[in-house]
N, C-alpha and C. Protein backbone atom coordinates (compact mmCIF):
# COMPACT_ATOMS: atom_id res chain seq x y z
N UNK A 1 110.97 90.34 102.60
CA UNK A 1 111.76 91.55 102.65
C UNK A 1 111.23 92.45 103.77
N UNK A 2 112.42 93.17 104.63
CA UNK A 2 111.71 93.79 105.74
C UNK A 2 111.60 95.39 105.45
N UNK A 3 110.14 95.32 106.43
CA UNK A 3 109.94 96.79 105.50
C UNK A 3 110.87 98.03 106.12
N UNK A 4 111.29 98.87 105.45
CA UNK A 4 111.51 100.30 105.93
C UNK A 4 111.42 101.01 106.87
N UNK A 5 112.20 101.18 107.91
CA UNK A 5 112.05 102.26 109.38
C UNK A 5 111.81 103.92 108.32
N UNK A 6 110.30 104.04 108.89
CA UNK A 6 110.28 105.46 108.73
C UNK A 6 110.73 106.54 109.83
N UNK A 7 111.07 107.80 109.56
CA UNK A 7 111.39 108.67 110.64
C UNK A 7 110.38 108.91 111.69
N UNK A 8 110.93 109.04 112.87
CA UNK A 8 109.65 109.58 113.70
C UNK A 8 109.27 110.84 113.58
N UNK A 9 110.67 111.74 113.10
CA UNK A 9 110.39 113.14 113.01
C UNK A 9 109.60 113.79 111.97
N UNK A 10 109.89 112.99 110.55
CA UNK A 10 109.54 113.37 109.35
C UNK A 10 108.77 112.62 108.50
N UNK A 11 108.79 111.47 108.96
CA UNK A 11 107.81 110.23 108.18
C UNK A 11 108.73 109.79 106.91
N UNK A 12 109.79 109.96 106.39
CA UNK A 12 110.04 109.56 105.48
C UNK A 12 111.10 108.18 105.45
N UNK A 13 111.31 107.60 104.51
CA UNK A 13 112.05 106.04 104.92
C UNK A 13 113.32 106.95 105.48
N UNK A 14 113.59 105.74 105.80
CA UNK A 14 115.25 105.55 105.89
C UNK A 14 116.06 104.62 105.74
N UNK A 15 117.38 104.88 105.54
CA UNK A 15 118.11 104.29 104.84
C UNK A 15 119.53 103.47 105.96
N UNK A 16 119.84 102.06 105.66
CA UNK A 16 120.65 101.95 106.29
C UNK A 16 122.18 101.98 106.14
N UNK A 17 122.63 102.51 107.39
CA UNK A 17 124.34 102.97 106.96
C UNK A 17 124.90 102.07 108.06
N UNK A 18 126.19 101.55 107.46
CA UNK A 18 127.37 100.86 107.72
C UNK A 18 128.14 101.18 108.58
N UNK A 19 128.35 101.48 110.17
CA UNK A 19 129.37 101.72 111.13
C UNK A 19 130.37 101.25 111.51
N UNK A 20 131.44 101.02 111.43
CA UNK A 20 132.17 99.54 111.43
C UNK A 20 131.39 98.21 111.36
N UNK A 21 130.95 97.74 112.66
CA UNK A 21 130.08 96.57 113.00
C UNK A 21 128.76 96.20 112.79
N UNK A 22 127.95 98.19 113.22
CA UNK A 22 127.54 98.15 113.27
C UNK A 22 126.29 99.07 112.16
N UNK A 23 125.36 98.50 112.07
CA UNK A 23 123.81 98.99 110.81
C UNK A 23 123.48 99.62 111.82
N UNK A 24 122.97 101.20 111.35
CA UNK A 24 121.94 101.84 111.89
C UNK A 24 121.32 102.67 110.76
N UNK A 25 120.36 103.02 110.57
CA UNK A 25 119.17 103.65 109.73
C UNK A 25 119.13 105.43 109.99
N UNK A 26 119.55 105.86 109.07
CA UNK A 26 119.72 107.37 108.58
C UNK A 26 118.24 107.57 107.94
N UNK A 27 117.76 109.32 108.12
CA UNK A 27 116.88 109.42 107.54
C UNK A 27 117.21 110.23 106.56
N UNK A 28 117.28 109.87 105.27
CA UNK A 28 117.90 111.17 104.13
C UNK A 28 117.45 112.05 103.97
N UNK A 29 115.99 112.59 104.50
CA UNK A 29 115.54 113.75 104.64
C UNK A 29 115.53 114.66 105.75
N UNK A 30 115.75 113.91 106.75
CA UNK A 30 115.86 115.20 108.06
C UNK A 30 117.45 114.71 108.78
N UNK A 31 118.08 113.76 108.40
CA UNK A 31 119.60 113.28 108.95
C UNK A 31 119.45 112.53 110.52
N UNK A 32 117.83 112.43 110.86
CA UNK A 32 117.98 111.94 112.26
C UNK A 32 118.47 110.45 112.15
N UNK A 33 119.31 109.96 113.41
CA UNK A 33 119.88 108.42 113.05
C UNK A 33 118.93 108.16 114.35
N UNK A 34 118.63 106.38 113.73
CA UNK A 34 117.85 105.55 114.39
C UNK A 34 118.88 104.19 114.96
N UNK A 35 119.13 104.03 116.43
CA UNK A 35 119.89 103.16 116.52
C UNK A 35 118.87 102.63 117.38
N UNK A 36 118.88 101.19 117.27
CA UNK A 36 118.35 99.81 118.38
C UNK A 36 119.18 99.74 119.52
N UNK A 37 118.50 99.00 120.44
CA UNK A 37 118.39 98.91 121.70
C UNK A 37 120.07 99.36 122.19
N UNK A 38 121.01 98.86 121.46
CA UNK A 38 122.75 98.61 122.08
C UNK A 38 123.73 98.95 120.73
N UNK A 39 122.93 99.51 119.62
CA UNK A 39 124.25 100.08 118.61
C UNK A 39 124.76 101.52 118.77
N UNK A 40 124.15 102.32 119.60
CA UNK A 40 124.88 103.52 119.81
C UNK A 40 125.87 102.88 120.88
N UNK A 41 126.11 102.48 121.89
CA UNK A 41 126.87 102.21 123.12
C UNK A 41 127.79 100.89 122.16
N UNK A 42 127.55 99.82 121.50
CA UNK A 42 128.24 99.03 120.52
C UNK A 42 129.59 99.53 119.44
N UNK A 43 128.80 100.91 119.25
CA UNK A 43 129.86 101.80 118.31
C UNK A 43 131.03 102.70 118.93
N UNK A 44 130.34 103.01 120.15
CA UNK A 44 131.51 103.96 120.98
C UNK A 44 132.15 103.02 121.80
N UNK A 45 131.90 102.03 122.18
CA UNK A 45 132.52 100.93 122.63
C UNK A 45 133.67 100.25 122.15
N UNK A 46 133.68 100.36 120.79
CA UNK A 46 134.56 99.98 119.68
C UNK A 46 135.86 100.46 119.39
N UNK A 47 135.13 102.34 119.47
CA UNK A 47 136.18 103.17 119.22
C UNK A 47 136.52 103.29 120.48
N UNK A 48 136.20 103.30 121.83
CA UNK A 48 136.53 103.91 123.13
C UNK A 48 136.54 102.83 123.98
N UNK A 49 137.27 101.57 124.37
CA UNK A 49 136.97 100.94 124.97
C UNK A 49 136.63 101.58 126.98
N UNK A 50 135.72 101.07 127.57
CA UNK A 50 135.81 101.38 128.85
C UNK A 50 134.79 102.55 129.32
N UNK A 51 134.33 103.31 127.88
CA UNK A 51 133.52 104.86 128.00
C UNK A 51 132.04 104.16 127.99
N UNK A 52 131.59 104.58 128.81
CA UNK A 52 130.29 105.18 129.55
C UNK A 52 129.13 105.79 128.75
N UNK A 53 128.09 105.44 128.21
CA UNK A 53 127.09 106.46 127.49
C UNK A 53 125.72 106.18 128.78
N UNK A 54 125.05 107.33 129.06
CA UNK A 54 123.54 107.02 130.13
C UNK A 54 122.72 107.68 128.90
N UNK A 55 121.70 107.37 128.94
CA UNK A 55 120.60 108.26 127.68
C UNK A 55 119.45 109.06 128.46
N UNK A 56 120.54 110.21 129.18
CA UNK A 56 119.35 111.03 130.12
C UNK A 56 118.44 110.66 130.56
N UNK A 57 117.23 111.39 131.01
CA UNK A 57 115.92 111.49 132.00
C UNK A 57 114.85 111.70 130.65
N UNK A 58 113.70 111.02 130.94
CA UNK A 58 112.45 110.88 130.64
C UNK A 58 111.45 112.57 130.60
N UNK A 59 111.57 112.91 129.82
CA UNK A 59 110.98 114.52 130.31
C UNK A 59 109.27 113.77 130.18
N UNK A 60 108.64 114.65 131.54
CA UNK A 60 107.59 114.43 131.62
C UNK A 60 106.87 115.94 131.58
N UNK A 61 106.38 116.27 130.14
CA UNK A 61 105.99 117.35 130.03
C UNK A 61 104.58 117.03 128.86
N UNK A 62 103.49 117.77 128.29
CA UNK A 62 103.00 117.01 127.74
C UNK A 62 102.83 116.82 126.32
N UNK A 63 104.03 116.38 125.86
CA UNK A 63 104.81 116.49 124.47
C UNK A 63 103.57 114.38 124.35
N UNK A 64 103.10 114.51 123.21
CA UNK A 64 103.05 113.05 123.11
C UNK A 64 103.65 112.43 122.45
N UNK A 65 103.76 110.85 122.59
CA UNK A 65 104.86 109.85 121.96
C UNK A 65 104.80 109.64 120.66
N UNK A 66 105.76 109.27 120.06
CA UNK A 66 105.37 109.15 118.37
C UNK A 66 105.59 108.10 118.23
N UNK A 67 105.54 107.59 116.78
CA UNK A 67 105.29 106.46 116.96
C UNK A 67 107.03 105.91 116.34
N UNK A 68 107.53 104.81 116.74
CA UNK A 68 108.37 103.95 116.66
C UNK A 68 109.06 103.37 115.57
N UNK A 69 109.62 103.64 114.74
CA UNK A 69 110.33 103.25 113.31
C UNK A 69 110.54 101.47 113.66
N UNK A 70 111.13 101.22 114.89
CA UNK A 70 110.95 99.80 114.89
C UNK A 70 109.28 98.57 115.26
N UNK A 71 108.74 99.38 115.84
CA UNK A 71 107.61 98.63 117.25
C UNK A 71 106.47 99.36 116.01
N UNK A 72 106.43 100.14 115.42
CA UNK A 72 105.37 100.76 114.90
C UNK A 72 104.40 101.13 115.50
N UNK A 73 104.52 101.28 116.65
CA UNK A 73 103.62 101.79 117.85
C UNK A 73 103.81 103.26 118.52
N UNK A 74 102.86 103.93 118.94
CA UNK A 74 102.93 105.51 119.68
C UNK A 74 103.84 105.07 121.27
N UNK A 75 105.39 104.58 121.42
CA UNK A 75 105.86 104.71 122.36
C UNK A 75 107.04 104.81 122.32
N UNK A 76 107.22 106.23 121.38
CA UNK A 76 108.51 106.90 121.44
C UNK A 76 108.03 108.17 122.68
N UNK A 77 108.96 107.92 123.53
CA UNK A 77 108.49 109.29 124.90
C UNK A 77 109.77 110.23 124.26
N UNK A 78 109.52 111.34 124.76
CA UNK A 78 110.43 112.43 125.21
C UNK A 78 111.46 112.02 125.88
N UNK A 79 112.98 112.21 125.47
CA UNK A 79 114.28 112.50 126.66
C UNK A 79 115.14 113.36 126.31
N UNK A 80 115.85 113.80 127.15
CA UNK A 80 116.82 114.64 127.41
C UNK A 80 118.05 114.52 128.03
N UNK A 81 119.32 114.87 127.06
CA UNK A 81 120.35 114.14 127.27
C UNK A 81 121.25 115.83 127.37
N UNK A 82 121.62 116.26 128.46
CA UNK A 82 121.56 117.63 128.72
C UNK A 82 121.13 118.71 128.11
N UNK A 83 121.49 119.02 126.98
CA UNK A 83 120.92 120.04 126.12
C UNK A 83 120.27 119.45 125.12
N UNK A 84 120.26 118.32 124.55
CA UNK A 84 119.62 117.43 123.67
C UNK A 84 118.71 116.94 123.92
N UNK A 85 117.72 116.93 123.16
CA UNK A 85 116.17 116.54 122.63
C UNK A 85 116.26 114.71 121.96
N UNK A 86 115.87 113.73 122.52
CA UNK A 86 115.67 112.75 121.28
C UNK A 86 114.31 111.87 122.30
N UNK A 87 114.42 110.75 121.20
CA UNK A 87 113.06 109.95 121.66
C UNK A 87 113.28 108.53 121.99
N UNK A 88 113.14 107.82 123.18
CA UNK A 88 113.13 106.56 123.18
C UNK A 88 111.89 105.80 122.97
N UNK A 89 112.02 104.72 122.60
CA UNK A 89 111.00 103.32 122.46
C UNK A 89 110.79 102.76 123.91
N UNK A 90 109.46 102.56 124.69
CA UNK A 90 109.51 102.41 125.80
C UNK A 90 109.52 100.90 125.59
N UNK A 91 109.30 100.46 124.39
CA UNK A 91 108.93 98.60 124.30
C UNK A 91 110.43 98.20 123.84
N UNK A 92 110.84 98.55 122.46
CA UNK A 92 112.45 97.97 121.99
C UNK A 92 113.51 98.62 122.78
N UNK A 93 113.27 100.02 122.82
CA UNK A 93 114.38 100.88 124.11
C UNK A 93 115.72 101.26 122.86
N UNK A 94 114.86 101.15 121.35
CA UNK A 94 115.37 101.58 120.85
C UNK A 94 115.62 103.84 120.44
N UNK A 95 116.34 104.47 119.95
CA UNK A 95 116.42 106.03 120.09
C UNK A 95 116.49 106.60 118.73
N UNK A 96 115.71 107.55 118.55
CA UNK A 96 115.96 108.17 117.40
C UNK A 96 116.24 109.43 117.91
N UNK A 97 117.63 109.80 117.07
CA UNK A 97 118.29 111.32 117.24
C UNK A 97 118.03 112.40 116.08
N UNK A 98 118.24 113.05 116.53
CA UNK A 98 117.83 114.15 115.41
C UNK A 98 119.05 115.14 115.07
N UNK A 99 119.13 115.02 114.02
CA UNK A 99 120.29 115.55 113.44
C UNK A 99 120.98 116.73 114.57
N UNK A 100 120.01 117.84 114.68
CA UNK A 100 120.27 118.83 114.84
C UNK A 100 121.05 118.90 116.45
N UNK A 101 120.47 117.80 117.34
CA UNK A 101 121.13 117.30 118.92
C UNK A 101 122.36 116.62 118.70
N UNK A 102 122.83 115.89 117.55
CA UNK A 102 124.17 115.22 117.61
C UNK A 102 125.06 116.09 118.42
N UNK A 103 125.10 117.61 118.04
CA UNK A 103 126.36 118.32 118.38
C UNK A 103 126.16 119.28 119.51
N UNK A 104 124.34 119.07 119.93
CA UNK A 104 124.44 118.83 121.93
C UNK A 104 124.78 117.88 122.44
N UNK A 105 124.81 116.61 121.95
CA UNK A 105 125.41 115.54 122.68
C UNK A 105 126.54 115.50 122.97
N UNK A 106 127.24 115.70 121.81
CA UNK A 106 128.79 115.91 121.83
C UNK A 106 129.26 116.67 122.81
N UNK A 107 128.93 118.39 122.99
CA UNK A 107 129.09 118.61 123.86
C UNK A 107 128.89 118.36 125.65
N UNK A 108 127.66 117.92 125.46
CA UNK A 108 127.55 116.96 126.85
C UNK A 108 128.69 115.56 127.38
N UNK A 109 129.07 115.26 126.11
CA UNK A 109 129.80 114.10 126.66
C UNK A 109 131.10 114.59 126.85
N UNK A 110 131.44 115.91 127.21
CA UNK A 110 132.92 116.27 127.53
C UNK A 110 133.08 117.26 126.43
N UNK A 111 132.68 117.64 125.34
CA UNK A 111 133.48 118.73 124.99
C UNK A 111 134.11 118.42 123.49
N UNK A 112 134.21 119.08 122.41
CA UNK A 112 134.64 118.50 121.37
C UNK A 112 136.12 118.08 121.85
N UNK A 113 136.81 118.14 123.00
CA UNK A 113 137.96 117.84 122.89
C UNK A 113 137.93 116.64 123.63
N UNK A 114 136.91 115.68 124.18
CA UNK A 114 136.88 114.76 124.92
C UNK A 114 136.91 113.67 124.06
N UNK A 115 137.13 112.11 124.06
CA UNK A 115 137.48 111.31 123.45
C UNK A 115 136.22 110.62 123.29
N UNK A 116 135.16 110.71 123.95
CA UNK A 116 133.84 110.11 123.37
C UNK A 116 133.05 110.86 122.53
N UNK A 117 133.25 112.30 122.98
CA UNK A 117 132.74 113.51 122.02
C UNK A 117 133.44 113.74 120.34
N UNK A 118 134.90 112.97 120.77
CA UNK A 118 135.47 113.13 119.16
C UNK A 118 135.09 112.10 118.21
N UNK A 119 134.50 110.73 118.63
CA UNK A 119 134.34 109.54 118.48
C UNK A 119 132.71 109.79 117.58
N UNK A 120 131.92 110.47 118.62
CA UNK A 120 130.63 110.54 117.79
C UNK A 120 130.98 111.97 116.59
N UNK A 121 131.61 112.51 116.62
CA UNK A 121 131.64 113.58 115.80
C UNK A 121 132.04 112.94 114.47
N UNK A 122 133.11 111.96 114.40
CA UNK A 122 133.63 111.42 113.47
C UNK A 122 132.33 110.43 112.96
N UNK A 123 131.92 110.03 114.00
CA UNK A 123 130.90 108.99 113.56
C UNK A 123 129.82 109.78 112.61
N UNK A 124 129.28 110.80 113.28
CA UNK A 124 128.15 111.39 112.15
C UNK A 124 127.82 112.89 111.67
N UNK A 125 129.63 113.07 112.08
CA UNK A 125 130.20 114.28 111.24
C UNK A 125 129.49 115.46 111.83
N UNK A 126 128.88 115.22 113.07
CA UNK A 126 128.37 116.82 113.77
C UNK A 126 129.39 117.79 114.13
């Protein structure tokens, strides 16, 4: 049996939820979602054929890495996805989001009225 992705933010398990296709791991205590290497871009892909996701710039400031719900290792870095805060895996290149950035992202990707921005909103109700 495989063990439990804990949060990077909060340490507590998490739980996995059903996206159409695709499994990704919710944390029921702080709401950050944990997607692997290609299920965030897999899911908007689905709903949006043809749309575009980049996962911002690497902030190099001296915030240190946490450790990894998948790799279990300290190489979650800092990024920034315009106004949004989250963390990548420098080894799986997997991301954990944090609740509270879903609905900077959204706005970065065009605007609640843009069709990739309505896509994740529906997806995790930001």
């Amino acid at each position: 049996m495989a063990r439990a992705l804990l949060c990077p933010y909060c340490a507590h398990e998490m739980e996995a939820m059903q996206m159409g296709t695709v499994q990704i791991d919710v944390c029921i205590a702080c709401g950050t979602r944990w997607f692997d290497r290609t299920e965030f871009a897999s899911i908007v892909s689905q709903r949006a054929p043809g749309a575009v996701i980049g996962w911002g710039e690497r902030q190099n400031d001296d915030e240190v890495s946490a450790i990894c719900p998948r790799c279990r290792t300290d190489t979650l870095a800092p990024y920034k996805y315009g106004p949004a805060n989250f963390r990548r895996c420098s080894t799986c290149r997997g991301v954990a989001v944090p609740s509270q950035d879903l609905d900077l992202i959204i706005k970065s990707l065009g605007g609640p009225g843009g069709k990739v921005a309505e896509i994740v909103k529906e997806l995790f109700g930001a």
